[in-house]
N, C-alpha and C. Protein backbone atom coordinates (compact mmCIF):
# COMPACT_ATOMS: atom_id res chain seq x y z
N UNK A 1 21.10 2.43 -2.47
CA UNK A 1 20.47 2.99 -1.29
C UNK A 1 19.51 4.09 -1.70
N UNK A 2 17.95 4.04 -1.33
CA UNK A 2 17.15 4.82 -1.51
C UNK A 2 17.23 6.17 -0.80
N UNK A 3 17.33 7.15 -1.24
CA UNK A 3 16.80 8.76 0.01
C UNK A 3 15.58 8.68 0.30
N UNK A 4 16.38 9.50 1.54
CA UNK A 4 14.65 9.23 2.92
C UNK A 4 13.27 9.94 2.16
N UNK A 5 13.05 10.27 0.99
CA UNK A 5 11.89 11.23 0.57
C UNK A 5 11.29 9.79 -0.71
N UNK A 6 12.64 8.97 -1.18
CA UNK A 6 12.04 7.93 -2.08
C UNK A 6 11.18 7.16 -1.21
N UNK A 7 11.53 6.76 0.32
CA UNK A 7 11.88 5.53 1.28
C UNK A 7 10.49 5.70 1.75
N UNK A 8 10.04 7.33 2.05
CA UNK A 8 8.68 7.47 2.73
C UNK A 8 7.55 7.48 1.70
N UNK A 9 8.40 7.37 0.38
CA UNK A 9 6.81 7.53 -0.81
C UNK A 9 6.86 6.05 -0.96
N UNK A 10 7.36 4.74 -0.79
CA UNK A 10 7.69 3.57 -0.90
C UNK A 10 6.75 3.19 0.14
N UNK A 11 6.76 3.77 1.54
CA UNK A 11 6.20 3.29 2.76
C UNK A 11 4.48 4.00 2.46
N UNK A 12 4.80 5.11 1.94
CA UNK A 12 3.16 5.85 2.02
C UNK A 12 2.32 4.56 0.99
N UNK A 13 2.64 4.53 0.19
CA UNK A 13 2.25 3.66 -1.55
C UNK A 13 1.75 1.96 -0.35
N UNK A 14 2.96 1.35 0.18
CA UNK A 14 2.36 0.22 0.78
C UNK A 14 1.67 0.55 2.10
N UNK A 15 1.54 1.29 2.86
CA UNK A 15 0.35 1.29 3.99
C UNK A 15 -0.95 1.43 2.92
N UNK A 16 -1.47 2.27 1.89
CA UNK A 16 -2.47 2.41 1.12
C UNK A 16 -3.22 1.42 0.17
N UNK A 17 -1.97 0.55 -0.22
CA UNK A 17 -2.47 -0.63 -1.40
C UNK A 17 -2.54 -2.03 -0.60
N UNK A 18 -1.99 -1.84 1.37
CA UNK A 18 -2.05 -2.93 1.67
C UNK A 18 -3.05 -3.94 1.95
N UNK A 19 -3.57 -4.86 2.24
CA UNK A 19 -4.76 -5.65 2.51
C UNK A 19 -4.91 -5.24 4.04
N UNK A 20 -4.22 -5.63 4.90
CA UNK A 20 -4.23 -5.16 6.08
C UNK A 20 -4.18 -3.75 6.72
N UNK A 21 -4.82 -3.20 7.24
CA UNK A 21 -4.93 -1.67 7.65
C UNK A 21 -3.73 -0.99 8.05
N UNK A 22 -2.64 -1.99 8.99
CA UNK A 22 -1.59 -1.54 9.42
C UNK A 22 -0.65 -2.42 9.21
N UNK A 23 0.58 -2.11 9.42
CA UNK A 23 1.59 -3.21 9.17
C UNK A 23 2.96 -2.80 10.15
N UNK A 24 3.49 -3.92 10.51
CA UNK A 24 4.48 -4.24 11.44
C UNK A 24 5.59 -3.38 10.78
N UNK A 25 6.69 -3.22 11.57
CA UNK A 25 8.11 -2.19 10.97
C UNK A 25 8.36 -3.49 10.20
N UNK A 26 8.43 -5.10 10.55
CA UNK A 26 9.10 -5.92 9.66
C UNK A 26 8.53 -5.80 8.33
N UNK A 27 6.99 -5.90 8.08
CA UNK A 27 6.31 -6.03 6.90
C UNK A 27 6.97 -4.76 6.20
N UNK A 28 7.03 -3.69 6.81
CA UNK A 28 7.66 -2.66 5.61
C UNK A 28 9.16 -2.97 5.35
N UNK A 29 9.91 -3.33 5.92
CA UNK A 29 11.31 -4.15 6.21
C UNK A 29 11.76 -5.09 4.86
N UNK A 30 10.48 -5.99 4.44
CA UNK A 30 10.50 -7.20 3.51
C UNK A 30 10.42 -6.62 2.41
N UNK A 31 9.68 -5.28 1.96
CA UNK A 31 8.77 -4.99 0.80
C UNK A 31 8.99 -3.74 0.17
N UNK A 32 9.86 -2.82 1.19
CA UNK A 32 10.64 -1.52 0.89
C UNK A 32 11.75 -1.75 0.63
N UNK A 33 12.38 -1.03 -0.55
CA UNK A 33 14.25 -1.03 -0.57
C UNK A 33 14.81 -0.23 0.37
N UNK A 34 15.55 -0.70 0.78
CA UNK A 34 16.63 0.08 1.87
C UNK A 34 16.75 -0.50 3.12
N UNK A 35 17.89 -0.14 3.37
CA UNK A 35 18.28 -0.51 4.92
C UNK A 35 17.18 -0.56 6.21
N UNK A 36 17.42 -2.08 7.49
CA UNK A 36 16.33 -1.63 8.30
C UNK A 36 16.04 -0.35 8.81
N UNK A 37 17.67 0.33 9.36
CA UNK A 37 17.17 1.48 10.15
C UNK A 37 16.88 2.74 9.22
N UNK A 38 17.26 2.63 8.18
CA UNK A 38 16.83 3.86 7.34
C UNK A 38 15.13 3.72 7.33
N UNK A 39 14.41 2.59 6.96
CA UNK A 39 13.13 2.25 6.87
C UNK A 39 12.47 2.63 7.89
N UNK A 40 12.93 2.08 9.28
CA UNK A 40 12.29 2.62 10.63
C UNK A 40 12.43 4.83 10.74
N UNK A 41 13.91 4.55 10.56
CA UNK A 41 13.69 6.09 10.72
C UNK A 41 12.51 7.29 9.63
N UNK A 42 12.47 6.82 8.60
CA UNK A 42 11.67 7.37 7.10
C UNK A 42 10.10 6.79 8.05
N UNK A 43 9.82 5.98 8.50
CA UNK A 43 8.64 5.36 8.89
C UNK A 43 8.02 6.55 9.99
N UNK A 44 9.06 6.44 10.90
CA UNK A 44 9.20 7.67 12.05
C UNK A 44 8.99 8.93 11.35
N UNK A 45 9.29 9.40 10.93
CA UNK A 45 9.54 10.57 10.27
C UNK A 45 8.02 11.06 10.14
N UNK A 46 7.21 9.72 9.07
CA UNK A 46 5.94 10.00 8.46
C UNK A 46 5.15 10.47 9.82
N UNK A 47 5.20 9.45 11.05
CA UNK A 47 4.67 9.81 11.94
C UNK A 47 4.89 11.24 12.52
N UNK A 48 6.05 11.52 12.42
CA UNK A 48 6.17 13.02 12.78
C UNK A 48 5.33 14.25 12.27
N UNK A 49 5.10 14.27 10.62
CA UNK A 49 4.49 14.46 9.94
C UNK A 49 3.18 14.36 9.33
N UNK A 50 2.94 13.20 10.25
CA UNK A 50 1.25 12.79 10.78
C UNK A 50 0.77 12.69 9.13
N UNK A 51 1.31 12.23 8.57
CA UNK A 51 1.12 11.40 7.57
C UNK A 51 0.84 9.38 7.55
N UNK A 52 1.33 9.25 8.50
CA UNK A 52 1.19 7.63 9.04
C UNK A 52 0.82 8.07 10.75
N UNK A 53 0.52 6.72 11.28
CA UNK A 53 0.23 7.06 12.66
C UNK A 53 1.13 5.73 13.25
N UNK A 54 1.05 5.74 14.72
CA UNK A 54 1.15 4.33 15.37
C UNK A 54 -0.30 3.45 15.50
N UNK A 55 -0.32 2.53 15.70
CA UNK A 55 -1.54 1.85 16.14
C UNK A 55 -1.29 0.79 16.86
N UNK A 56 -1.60 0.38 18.18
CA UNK A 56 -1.26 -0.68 18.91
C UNK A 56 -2.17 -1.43 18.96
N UNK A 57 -2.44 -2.67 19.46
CA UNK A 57 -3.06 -3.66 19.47
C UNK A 57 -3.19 -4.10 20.75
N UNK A 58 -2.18 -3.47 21.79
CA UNK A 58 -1.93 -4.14 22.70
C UNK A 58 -0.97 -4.60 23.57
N UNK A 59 -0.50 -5.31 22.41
CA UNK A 59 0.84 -6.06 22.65
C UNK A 59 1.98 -5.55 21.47
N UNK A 60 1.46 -5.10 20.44
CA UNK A 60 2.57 -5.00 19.49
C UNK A 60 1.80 -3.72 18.82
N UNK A 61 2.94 -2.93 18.12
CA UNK A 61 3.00 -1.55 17.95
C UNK A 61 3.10 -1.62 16.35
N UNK A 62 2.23 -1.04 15.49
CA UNK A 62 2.09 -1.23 14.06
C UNK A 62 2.29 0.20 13.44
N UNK A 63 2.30 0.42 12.23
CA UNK A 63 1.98 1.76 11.78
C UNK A 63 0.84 1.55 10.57
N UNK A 64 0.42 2.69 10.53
CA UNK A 64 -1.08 2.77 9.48
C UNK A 64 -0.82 4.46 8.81
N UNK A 65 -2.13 4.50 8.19
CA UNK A 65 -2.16 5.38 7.33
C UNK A 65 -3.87 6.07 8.54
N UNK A 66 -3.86 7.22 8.79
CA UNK A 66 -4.70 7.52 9.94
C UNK A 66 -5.86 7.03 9.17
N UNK A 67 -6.17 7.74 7.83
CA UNK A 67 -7.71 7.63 7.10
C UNK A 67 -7.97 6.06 7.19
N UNK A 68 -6.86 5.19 7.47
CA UNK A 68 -7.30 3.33 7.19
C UNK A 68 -7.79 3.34 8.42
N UNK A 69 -7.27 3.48 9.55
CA UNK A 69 -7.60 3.31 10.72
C UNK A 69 -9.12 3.90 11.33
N UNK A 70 -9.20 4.93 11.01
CA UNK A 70 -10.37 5.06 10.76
C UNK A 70 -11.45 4.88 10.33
N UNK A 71 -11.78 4.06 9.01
CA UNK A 71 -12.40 3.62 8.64
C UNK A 71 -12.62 2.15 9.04
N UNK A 72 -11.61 1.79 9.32
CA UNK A 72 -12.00 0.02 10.54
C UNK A 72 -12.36 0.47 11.78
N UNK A 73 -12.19 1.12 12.07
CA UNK A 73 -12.98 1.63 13.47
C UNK A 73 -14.52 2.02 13.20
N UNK A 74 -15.05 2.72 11.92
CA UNK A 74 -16.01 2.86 11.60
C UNK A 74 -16.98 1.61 11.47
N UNK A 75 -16.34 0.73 10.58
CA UNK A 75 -16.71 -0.44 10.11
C UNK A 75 -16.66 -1.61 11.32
N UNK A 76 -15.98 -1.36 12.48
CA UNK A 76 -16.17 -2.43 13.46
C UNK A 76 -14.67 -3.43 13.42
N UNK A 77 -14.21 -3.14 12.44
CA UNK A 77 -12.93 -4.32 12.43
C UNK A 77 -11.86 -4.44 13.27
């Protein structure tokens, strides 16, 4: 079992190297070690810390890294 400070440098590392700007709680779920709710809560956390953000789509609720999100908004994507 990872600690919540390994869990959020695990989550920071894949929002940054990902192809996609944001990613679903599952995508970090598949690709991070540790438990789901430890992952969601460490995920939460970043947001608290405004280190990650939410980003919705709409219909479904993602998390990102703010500087990615921004820059697809720049770029039109």
């Amino acid at each position: 079992m990872a600690d919540r400070e390994e869990l959020k440098a695990q989550i920071l590392a894949l929002l940054a190297k990902s192809k996609k700007p944001a990613l679903y709680l599952k995508d970090m779920q598949n690709k991070v070690d540790g438990k789901p709710r430890e992952i969601k809560n460490a995920a939460n956390e970043l947001v608290k810390e405004q280190k990650a953000m939410f980003w919705s789509s709409g219909s479904s609720t993602m998390y990102a890294l703010p500087e990615r999100i921004k820059d697809e908004d720049k770029i039109g994507v």
